[in-house]
N, C-alpha and C. Protein backbone atom coordinates (compact mmCIF):
# COMPACT_ATOMS: atom_id res chain seq x y z
N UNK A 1 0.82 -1.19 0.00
CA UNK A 1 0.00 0.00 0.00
C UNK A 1 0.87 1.26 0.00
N UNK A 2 1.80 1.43 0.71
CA UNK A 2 2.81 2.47 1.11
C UNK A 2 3.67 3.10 -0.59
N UNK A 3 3.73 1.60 -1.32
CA UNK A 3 4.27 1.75 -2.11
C UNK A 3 3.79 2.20 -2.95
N UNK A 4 2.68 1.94 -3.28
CA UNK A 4 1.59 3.05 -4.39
C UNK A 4 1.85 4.42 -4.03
N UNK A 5 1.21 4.44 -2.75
CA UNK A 5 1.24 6.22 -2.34
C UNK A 5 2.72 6.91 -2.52
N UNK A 6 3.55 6.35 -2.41
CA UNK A 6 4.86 6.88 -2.94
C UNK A 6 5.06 7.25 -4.97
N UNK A 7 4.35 5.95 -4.95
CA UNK A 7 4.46 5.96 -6.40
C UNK A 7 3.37 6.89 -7.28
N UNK A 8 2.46 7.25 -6.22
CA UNK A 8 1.67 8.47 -6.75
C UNK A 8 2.13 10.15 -6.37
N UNK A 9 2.91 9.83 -5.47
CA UNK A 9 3.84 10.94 -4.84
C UNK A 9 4.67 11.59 -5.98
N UNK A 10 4.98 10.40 -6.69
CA UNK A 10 6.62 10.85 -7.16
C UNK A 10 5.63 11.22 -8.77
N UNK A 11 4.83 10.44 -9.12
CA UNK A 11 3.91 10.84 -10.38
C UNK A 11 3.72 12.05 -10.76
N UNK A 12 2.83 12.42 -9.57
CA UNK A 12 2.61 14.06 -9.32
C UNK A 12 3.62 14.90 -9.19
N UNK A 13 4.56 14.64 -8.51
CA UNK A 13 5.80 15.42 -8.28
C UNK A 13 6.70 15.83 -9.87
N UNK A 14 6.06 14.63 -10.87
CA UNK A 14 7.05 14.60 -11.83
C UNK A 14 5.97 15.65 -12.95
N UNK A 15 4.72 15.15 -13.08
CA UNK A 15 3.61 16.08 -13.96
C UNK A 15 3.78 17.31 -12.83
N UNK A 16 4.12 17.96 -11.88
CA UNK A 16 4.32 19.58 -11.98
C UNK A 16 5.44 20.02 -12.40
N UNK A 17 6.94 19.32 -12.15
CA UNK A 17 7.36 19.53 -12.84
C UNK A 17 7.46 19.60 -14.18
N UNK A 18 6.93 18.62 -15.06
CA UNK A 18 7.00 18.90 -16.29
C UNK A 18 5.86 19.94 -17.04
N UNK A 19 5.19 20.09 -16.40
CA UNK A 19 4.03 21.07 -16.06
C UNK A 19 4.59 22.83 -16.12
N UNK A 20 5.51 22.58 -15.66
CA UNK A 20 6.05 23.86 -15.03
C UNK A 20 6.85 24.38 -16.40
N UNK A 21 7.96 23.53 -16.47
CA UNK A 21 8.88 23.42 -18.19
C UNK A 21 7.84 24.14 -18.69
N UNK A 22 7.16 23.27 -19.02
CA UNK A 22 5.95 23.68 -20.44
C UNK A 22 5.38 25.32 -19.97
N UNK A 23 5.21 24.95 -19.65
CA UNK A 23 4.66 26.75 -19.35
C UNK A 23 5.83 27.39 -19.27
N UNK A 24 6.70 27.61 -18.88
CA UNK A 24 7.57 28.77 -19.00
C UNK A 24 8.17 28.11 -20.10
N UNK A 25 8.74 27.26 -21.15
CA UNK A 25 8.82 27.29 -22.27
C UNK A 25 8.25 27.73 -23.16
N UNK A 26 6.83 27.75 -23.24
CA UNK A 26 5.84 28.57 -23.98
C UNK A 26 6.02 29.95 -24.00
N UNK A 27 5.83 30.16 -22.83
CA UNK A 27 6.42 31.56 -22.23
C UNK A 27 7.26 32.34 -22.80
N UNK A 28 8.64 31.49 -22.78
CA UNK A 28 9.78 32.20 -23.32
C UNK A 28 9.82 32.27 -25.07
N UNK A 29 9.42 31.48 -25.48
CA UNK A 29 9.09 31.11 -26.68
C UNK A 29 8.30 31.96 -27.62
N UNK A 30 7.24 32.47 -26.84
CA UNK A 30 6.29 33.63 -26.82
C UNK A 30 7.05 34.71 -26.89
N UNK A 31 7.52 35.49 -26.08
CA UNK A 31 8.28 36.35 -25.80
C UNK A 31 9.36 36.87 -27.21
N UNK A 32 9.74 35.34 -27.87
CA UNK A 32 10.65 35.75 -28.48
C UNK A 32 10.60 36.17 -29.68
N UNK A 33 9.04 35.10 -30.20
CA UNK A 33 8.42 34.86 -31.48
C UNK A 33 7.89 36.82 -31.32
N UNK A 34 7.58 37.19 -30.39
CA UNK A 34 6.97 38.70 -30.72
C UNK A 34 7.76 39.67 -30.67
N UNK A 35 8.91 39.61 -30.24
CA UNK A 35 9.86 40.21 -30.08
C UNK A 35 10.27 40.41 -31.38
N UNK A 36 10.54 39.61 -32.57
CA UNK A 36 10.83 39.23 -33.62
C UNK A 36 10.42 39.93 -34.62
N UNK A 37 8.78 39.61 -34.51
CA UNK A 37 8.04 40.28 -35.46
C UNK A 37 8.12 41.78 -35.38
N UNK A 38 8.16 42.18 -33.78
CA UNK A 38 7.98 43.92 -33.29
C UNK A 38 8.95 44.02 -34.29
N UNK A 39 10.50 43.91 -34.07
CA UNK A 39 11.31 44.24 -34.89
C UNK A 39 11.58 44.05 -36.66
N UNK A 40 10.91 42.84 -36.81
CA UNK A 40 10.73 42.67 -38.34
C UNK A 40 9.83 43.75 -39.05
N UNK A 41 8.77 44.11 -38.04
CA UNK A 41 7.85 45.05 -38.37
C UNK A 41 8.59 46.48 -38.50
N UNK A 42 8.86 47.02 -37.68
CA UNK A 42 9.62 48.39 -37.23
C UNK A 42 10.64 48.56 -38.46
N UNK A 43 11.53 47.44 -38.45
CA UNK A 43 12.11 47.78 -39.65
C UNK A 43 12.03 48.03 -40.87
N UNK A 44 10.73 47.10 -41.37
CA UNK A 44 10.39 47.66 -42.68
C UNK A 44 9.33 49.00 -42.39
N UNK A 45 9.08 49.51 -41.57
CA UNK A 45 8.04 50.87 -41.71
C UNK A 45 9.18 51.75 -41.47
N UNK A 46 10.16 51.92 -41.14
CA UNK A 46 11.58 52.48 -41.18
C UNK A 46 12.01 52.28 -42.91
N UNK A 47 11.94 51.43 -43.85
CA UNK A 47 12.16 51.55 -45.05
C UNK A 47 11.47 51.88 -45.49
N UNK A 48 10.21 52.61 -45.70
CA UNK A 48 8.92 53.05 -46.12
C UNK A 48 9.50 54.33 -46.61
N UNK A 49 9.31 54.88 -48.24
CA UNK A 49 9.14 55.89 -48.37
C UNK A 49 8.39 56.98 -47.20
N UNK A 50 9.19 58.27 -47.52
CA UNK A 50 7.82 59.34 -46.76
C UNK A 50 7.28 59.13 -47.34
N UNK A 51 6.70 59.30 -48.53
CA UNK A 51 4.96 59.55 -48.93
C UNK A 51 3.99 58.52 -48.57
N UNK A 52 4.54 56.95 -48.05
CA UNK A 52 3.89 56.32 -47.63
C UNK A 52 2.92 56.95 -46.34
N UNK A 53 3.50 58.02 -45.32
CA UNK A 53 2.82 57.72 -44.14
C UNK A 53 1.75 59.26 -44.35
N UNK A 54 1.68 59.48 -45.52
CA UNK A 54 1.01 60.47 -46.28
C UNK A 54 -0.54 60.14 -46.04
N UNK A 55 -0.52 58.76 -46.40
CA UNK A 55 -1.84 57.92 -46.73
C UNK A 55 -2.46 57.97 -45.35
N UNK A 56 -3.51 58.44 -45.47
CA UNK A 56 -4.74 58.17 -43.85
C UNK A 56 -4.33 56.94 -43.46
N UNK A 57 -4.32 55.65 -44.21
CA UNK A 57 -4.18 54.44 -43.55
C UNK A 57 -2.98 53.91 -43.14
N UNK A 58 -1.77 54.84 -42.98
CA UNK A 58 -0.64 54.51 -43.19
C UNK A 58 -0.33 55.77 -42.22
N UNK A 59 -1.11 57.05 -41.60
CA UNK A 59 -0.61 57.39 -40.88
C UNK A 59 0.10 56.89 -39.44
N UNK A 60 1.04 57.90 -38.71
CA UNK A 60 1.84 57.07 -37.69
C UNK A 60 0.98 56.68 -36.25
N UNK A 61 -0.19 57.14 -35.85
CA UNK A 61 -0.99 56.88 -35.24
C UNK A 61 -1.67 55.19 -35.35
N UNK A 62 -1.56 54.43 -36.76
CA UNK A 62 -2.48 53.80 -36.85
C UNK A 62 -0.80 52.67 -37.00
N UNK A 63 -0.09 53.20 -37.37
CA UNK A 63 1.09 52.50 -37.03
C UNK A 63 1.37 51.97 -35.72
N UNK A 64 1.32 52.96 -34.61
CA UNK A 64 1.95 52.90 -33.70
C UNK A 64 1.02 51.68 -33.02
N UNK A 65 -0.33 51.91 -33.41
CA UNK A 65 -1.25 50.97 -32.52
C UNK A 65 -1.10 49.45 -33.27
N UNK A 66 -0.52 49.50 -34.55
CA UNK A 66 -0.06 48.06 -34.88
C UNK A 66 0.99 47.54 -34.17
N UNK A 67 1.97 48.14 -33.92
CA UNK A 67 3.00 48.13 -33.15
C UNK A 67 2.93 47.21 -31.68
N UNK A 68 1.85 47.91 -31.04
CA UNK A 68 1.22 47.86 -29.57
C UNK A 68 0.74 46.45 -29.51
């Protein structure tokens, strides 16, 4: 009997840990994948002609909230 309850001890002990990984892997993973894009983004609206941000839809207001 003792030995189950150990062996459900150590079960659980092992699904939070791996529990835990996974979520802050996601996490970081997350973090990086947007990090990425912010900058993939930024840079090409940085190569943008001026007359691009000319355009109502292209003003820097509607930029900035893509950004966000």
């Amino acid at each position: 009997m003792e030995y189950y309850v150990l062996l459900m001890i150590a079960v659980a002990t092992g699904t939070f840990v791996c529990m835990s990984l996974r979520g802050i892997s996601f996490g970081i993973l997350g973090e990086n994948v947007t990090l990425t894009v912010r900058k993939l983004l930024y840079t090409k609206i940085l190569e943008k002609n001026i007359g691009f941000f000319d355009d109502r839809d292209n003003n820097p207001s509607v930029l900035t909230a893509t950004m966000a």
